[in-house]
Protein backbone atom coordinates (compact mmCIF):
# COMPACT_ATOMS: atom_id res chain seq x y z
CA UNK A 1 111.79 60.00 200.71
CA UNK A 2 113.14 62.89 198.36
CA UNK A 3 110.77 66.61 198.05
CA UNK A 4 109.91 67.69 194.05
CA UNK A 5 109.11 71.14 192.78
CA UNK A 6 105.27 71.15 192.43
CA UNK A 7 103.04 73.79 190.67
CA UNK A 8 101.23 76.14 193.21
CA UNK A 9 103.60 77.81 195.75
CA UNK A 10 106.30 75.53 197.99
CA UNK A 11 108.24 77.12 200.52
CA UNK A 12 110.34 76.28 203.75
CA UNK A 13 108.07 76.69 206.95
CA UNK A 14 107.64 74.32 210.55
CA UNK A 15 106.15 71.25 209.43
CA UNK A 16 106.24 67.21 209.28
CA UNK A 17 109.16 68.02 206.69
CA UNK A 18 109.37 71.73 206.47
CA UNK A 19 107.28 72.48 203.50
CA UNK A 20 104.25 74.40 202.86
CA UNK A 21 102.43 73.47 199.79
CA UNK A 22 99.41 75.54 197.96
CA UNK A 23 96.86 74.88 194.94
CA UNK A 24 97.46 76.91 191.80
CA UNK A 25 95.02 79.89 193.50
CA UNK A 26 98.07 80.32 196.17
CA UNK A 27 95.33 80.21 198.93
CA UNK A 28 95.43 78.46 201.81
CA UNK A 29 99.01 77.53 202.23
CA UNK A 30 99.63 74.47 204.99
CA UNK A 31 102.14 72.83 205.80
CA UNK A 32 102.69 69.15 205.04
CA UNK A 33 105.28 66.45 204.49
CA UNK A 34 105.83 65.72 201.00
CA UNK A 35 106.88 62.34 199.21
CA UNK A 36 107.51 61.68 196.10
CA UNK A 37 107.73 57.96 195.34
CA UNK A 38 109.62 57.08 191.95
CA UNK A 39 107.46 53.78 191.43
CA UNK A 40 104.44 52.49 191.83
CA UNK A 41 105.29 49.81 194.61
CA UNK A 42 106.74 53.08 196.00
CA UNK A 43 103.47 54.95 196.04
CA UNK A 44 101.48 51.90 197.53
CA UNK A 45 104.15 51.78 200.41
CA UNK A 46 103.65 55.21 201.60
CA UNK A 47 100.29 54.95 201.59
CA UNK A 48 100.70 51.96 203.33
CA UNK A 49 102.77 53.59 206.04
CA UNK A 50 101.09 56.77 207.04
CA UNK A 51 97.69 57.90 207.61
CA UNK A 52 96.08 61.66 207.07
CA UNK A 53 97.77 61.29 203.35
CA UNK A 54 96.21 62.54 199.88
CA UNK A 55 97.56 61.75 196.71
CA UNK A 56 99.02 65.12 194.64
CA UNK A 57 99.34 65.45 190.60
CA UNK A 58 100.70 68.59 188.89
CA UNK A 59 98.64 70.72 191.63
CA UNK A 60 96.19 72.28 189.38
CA UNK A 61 93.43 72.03 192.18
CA UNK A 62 92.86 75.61 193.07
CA UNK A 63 92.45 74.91 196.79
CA UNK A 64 92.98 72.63 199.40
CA UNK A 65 92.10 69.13 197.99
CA UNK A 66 95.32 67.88 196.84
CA UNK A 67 97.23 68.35 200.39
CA UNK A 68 97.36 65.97 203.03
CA UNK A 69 96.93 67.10 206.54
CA UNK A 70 100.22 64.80 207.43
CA UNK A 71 101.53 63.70 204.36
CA UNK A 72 101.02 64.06 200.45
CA UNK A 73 101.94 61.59 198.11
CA UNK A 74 103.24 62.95 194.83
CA UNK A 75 102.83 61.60 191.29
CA UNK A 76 104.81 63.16 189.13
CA UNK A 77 107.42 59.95 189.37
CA UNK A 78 104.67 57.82 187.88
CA UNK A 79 105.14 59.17 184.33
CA UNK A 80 105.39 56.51 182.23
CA UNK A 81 103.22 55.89 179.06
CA UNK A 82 102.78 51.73 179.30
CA UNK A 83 101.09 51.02 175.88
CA UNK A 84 99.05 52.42 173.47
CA UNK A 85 97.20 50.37 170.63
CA UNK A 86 96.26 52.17 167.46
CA UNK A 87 93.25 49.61 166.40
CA UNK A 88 91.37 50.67 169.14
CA UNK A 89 92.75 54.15 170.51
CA UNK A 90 93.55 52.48 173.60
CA UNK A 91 96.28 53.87 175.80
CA UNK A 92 97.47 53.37 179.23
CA UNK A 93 99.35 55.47 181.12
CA UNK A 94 100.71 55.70 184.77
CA UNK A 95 98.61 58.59 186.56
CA UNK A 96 101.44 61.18 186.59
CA UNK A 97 101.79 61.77 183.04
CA UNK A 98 100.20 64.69 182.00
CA UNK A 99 97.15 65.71 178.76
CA UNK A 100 100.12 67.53 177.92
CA UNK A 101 102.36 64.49 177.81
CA UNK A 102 99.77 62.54 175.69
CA UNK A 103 98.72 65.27 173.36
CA UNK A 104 102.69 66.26 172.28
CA UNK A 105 103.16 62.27 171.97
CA UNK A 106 99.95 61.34 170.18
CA UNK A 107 98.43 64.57 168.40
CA UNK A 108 100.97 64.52 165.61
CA UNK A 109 100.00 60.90 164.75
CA UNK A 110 96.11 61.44 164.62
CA UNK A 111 94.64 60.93 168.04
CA UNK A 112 93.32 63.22 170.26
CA UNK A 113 91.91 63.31 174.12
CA UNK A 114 87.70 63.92 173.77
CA UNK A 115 87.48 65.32 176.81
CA UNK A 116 90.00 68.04 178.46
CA UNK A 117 89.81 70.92 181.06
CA UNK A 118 90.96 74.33 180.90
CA UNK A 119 94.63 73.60 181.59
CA UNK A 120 96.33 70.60 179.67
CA UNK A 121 99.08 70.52 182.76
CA UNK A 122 96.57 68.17 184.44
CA UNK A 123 98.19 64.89 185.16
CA UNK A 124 95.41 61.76 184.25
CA UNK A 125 95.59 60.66 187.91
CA UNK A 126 94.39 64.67 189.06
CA UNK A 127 92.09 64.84 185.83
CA UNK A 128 90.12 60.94 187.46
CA UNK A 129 90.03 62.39 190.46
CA UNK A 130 88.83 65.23 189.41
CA UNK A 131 86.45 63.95 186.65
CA UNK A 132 87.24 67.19 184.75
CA UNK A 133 85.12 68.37 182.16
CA UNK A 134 85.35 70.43 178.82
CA UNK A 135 83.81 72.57 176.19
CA UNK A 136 81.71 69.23 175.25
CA UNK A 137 80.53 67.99 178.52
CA UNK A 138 76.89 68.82 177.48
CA UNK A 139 77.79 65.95 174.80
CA UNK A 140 80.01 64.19 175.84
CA UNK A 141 80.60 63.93 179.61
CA UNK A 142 83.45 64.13 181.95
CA UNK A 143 86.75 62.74 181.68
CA UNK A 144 85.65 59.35 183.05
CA UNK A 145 83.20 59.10 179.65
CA UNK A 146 86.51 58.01 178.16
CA UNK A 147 88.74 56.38 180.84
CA UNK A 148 88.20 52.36 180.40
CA UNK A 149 89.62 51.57 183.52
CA UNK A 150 92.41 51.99 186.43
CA UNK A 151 94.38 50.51 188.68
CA UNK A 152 93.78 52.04 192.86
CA UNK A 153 96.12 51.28 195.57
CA UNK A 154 93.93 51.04 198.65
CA UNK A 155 94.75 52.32 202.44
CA UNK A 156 95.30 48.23 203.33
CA UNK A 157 98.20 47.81 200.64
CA UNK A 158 96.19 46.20 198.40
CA UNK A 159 95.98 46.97 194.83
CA UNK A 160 92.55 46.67 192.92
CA UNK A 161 91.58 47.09 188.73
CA UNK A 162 88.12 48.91 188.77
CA UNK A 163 85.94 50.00 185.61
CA UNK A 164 82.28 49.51 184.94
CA UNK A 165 82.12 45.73 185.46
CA UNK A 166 85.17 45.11 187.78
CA UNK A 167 84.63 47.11 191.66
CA UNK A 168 82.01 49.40 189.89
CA UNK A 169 81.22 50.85 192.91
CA UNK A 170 84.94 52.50 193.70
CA UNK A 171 85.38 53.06 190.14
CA UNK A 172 82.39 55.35 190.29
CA UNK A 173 83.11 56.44 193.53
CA UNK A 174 86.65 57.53 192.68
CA UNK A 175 85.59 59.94 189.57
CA UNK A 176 85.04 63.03 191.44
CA UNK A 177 86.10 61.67 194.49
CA UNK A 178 88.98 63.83 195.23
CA UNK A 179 91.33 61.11 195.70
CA UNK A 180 89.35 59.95 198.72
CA UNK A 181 89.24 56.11 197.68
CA UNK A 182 93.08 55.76 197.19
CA UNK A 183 95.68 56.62 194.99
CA UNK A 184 95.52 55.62 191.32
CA UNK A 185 98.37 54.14 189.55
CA UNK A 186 97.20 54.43 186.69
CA UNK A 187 94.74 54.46 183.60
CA UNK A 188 93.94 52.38 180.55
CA UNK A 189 92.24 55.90 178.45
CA UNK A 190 90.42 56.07 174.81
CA UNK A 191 91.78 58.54 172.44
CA UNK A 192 89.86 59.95 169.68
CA UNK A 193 91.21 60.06 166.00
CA UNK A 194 91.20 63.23 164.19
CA UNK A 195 92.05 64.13 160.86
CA UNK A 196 93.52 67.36 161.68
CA UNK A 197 94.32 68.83 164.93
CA UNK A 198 92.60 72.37 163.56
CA UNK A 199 89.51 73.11 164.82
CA UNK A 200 86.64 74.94 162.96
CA UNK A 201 85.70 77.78 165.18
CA UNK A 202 82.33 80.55 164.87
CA UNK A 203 82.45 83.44 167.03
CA UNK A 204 78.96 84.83 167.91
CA UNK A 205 78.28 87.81 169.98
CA UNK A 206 75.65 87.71 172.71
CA UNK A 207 74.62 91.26 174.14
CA UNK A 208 73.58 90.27 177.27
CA UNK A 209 73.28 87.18 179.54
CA UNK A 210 70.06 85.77 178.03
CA UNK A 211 71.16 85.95 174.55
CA UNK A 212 74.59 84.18 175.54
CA UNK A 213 72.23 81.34 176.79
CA UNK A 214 70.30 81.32 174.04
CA UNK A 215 73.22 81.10 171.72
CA UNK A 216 74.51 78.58 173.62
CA UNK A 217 70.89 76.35 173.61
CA UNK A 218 70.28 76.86 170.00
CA UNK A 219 74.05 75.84 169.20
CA UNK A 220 73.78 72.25 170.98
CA UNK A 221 74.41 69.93 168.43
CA UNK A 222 78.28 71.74 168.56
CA UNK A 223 80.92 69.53 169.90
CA UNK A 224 82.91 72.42 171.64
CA UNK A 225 80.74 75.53 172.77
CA UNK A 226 82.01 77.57 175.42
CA UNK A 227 80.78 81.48 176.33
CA UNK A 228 83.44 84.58 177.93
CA UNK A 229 81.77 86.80 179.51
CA UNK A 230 82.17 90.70 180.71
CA UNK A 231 81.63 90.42 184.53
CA UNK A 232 81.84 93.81 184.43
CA UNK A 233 79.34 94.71 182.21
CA UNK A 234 75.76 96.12 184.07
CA UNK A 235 72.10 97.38 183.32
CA UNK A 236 71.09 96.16 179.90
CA UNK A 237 74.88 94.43 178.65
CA UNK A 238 74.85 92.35 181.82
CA UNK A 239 76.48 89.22 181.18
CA UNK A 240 77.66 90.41 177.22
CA UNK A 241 79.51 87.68 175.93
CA UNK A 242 81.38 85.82 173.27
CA UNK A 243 80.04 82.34 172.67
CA UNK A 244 82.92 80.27 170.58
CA UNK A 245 81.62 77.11 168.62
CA UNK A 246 84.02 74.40 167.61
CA UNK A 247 84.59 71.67 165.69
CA UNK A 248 87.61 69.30 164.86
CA UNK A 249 88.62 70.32 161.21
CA UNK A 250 88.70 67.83 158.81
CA UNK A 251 91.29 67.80 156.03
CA UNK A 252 88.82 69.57 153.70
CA UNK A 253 87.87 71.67 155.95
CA UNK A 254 91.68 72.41 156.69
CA UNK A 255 92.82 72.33 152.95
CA UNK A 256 89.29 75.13 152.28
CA UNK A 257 90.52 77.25 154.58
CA UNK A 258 94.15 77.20 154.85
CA UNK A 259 95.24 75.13 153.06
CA UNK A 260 99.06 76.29 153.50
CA UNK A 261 99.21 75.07 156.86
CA UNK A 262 100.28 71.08 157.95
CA UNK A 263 97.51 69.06 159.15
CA UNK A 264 99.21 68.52 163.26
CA UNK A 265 100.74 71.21 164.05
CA UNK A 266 102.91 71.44 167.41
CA UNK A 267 101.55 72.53 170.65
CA UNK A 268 102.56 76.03 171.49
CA UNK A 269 105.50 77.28 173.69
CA UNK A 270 105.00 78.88 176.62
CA UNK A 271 106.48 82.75 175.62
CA UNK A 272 105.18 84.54 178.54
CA UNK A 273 106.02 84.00 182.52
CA UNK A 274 104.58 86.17 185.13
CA UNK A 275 106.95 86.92 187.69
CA UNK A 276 106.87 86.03 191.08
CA UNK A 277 106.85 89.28 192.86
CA UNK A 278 103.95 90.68 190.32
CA UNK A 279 102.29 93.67 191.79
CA UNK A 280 98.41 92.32 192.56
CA UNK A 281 97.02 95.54 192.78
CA UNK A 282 97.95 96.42 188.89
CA UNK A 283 94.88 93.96 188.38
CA UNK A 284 92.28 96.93 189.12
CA UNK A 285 88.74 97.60 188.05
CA UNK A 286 90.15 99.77 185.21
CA UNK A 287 92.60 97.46 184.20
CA UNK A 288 90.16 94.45 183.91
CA UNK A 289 87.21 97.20 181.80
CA UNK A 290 89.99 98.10 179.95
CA UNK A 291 91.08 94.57 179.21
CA UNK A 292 86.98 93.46 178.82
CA UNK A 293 86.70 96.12 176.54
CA UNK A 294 89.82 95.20 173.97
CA UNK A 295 88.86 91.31 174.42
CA UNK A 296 85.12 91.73 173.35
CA UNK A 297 85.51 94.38 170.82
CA UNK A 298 88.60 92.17 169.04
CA UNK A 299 86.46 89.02 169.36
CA UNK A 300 82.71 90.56 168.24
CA UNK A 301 85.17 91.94 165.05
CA UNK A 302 85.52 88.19 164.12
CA UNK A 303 81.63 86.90 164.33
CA UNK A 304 80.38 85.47 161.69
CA UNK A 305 83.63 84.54 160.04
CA UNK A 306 84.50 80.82 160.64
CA UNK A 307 88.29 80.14 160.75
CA UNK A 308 91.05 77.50 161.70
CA UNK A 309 91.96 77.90 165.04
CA UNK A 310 94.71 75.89 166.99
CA UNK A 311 93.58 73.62 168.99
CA UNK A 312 96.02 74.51 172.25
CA UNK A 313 94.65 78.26 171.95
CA UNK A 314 90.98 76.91 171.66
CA UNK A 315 91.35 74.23 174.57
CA UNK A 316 94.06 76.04 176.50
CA UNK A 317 93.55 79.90 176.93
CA UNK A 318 95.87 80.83 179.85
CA UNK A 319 98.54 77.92 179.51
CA UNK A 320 100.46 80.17 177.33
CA UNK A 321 101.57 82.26 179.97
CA UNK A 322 103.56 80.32 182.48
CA UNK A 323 102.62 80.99 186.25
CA UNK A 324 99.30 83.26 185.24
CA UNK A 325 98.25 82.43 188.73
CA UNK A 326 100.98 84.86 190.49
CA UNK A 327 98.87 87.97 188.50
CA UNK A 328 96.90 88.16 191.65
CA UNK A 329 99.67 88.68 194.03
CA UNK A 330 100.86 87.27 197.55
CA UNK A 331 97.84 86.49 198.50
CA UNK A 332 96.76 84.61 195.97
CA UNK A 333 93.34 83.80 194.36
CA UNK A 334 90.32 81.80 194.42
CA UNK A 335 88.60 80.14 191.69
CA UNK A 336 84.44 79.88 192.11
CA UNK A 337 82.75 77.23 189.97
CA UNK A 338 79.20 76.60 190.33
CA UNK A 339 76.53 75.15 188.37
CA UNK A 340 73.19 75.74 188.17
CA UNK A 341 70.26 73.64 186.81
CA UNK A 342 68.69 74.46 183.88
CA UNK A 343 65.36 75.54 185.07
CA UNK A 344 67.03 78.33 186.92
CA UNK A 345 69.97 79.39 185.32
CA UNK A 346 69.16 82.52 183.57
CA UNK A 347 67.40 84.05 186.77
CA UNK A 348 70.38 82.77 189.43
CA UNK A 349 73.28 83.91 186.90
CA UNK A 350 71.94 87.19 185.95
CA UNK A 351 71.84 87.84 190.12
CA UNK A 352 75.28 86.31 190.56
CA UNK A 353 76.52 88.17 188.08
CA UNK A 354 75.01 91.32 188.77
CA UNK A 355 76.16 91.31 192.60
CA UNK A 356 80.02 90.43 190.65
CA UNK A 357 79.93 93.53 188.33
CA UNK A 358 78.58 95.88 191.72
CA UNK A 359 81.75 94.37 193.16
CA UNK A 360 84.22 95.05 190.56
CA UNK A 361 87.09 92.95 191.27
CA UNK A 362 86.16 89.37 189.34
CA UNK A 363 87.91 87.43 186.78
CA UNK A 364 89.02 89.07 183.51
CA UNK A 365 88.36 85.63 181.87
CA UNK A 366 85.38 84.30 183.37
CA UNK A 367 83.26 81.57 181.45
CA UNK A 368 79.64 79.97 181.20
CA UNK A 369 79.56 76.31 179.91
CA UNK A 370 76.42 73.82 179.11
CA UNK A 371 76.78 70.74 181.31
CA UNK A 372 75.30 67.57 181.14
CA UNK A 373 74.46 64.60 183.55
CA UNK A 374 77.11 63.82 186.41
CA UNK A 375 79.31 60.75 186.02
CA UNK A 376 79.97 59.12 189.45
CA UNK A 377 78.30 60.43 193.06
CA UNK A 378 80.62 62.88 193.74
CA UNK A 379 81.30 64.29 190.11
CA UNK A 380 80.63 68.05 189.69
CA UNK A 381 78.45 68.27 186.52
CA UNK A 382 74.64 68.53 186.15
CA UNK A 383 72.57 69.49 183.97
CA UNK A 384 72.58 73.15 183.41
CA UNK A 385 75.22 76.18 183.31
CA UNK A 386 78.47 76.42 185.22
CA UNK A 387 80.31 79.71 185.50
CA UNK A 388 83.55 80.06 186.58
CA UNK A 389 84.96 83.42 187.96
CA UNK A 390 88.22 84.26 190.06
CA UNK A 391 88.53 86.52 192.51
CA UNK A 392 91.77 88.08 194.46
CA UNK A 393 91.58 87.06 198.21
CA UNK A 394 90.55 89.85 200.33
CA UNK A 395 89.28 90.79 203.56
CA UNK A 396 85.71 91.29 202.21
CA UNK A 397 85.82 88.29 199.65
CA UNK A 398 84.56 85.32 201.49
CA UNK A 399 81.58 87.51 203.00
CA UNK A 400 80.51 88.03 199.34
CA UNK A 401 81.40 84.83 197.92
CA UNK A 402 79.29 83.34 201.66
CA UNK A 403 76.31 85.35 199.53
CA UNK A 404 76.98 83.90 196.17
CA UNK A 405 76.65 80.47 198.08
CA UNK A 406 73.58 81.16 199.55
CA UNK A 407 71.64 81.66 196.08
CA UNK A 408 73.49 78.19 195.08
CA UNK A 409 71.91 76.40 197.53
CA UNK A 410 68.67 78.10 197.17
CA UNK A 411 68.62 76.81 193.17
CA UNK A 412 69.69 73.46 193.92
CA UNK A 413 73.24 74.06 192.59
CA UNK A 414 76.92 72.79 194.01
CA UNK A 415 80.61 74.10 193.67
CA UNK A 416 83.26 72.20 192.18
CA UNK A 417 85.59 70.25 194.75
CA UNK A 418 88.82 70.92 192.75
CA UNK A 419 88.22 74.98 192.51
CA UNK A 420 87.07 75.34 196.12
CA UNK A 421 89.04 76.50 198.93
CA UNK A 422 86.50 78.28 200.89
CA UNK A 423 82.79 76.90 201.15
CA UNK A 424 81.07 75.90 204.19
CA UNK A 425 80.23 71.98 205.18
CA UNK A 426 76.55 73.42 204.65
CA UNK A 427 76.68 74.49 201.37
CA UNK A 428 79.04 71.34 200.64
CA UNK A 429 76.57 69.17 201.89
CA UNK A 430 73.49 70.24 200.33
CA UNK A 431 74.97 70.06 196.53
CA UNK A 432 75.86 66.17 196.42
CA UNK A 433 73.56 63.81 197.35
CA UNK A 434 75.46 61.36 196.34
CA UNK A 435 78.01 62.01 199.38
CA UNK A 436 76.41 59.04 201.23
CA UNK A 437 77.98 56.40 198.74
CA UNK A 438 81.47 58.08 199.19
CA UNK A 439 81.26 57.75 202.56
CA UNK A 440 80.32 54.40 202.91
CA UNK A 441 82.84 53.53 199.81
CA UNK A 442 85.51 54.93 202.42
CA UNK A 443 84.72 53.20 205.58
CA UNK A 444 84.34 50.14 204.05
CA UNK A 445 88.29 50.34 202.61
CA UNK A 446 89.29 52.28 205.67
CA UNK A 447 90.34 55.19 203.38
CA UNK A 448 88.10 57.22 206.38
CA UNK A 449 90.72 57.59 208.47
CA UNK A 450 93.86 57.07 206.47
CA UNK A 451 92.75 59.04 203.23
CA UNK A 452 92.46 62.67 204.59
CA UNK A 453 93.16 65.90 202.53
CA UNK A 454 92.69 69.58 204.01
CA UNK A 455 89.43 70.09 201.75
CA UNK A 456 88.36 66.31 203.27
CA UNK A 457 88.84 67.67 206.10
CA UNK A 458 87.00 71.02 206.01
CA UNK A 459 84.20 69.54 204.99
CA UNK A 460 83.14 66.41 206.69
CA UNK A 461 84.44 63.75 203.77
């Protein structure tokens, strides 16, 4: 057994092996013993060995999910791209490499992922478990839309291939699932060809909450649509917003434009780092209007002018500053992602958001997304609006965020597994009726008993 340096924080504490691991909010931190196999036969064996395990990527979950109460099996070993065939945009990778990994390796010759989260330092095993979603999931689904198939080790030792016609049931069960169904090796993906890796972007300006929606409805047919909005905005501007539209640029579009600039250009470097003993009260209620203020008044200067964008800029907001997550302090963050179903949005959003801007302490970078149909039983998505805020733990946050909950429920809405850290088995509960096939996935492989993260725990799983 050997320990690796994981995103989120890792320090020396009691413990099975002295180490307390976090999400990338900071919040909780638990102890745990950490392994970090080298193979894949070394992966199966530890699961093999130990029960009250989870399976860990680059620990991008905000919370709790990706910790085992006894023991958490690390992926970052399994990093190995196995083949890729250019006829079909086929690739298979093991499930520690990263969307960073394949983008650097594959964007320069013409292929791109379709469907990526907020972060591209999401390993593929984290990003199945997950079944992240994008700018385009009201098009284009999750990030199981485009994996083929992969490869789980099971609590028993025994290694199984699932996709849609091979074990359909786990392979569904396992998108969204949290890593509850066992530990995936890894993935056989389909890339998307591009002609550039530019994107065509169109900023539009949305006064108020309503309007973003409505820009948002009436730009559907857009691959990539995605709104920021002022959470501090109130009265008549509640919910202002910038809605960005994009598409992949093609080489005319690219040689229009700009045509100075090479058709794949490389990702961007990391040139900022947050330091570790950042001051978390410097992010203030003046600090984040100020900050709202410059963002939406710089962005609303660009509407109407359509221009080549970058795609890791576009995709990949905060990645350029390494460790953005230390900004709010010691005691760390948490991340609250809901969604909402269509026939309610507007009324639940404008209330969530007004009881946010009374508050005064959310996200400087919050967003509102269109979502589409779920993939498997547990995944996240449905059809309607998701917004995604973060908040600095205090002693008065989960009393308000217990509130924001409450409406949730009340519209028939659920929070996403891989931001939560907080929510009750209640609220859990009510949001995914498809729990029931989870569980019964689980008992039948055993993975009820052996398979058992903090978050699993929390909640019932």
């Amino acid at each position: 057994m050997s320990a690796v340096a994981l995103p989120g924080r890792v320090s020396a504490a009691s413990g099975p092996s002295g180490i307390r691991l976090s999400g990338w909010g900071n919040y909780p931190k638990v102890s745990t013993e950490l392994l970090a196999p080298q193979t894949q036969a070394g992966a199966r064996d530890y699961l093999l060995a130990r029960s009250g395990v989870v399976a860990r990527g680059a620990g991008r979950a905000y919370g709790d999910a990706a910790i085992g109460v006894q023991s958490t099996i690390s992926s970052r070993g399994l990093n190995r791209m196995r083949s890729f065939d250019a006829a079909t945009a086929r690739l298979t990778v093991e499930a520690g490499v990263t969307i960073a990994d394949i983008l650097a390796a594959f964007e320069p010759r013409g292929f791109f992922l379709k469907v990526v989260p907020g972060t591209k330092f999401v390993t593929v095993g984290g990003a199945i478990a997950a079944d992240v979603h994008g700018k385009n999931h009201h098009r284009d689904g999750g990030f199981g839309s485009i994996v083929d198939s992969f490869r789980l080790a099971l609590p028993g030792g025994e290694i199984v291939s699932c996709s849609r016609s091979e074990n359909a049931a786990l392979f569904a069960a396992t998108l969204g699932g949290m890593g509850l169904t066992g530990v995936i090796l890894d993935a056989t993906l389909r890339l998307l060809p591009i002609e550039t890796a530019w994107l065509r972007q169109d900023t539009r300006v949305a006064g108020h909450l309503d309007a973003a929606i409505d820009q948002l409805e009436s730009s559907a047919s857009a691959t990539y649509s995605v709104a920021w909005i002022d959470c501090l905005a109130r009265g008549a501007a509640l919910g202002r917003s910038l809605v960005y539209l994009a598409e992949h640029a093609t080489r005319r579009d690219k040689d229009m434009l700009r045509p100075d600039l090479a058709p794949f250009p490389s990702p961007r470097t990391q040139r900022l780092s947050v330091p570790e003993l950042f001051p978390g009260w410097l992010l203030n209620r003046a600090s984040m209007r100020a900050f709202n203020e410059l963002y939406f008044r710089r962005g609303a200067a660009r509407q109407g002018e359509p221009r080549l964008v970058h795609w890791d800029p576009y995709f990949f907001p905060l990645d350029a500053i390494a460790d953005w997550n230390r900004i709010y302090g010691r005691r760390g963050f948490v991340q609250y992602q809901c969604v909402i179903p269509l026939d309610r949005a507007r009324r639940v959003l404008a209330e969530i958001l007004d009881r946010v801007s009374r508050r005064g302490d959310a996200s400087f970078l919050a967003v509102l997304k269109q979502l589409g149909d779920g993939g498997g039983p547990m995944s996240f998505p449905l059809r309607g609006y998701t917004l995604t805020m973060d908040f600095p733990v205090t002693d008065t946050l989960f009393a308000f965020l217990d509130q924001l909950d409450a409406l949730v429920v009340d519209a028939g809405g659920r929070l996403y597994l891989a931001k939560d850290a907080r929510q009750s088995r209640a609220t859990f509960e009510s949001g995914y009726p498809g729990l029931a096939a989870l569980r019964e996935i689980r008992r039948q492989t055993g993975a009820n008993t052996r398979l058992v993260s903090h978050l699993s725990a929390r909640l019932g799983i």
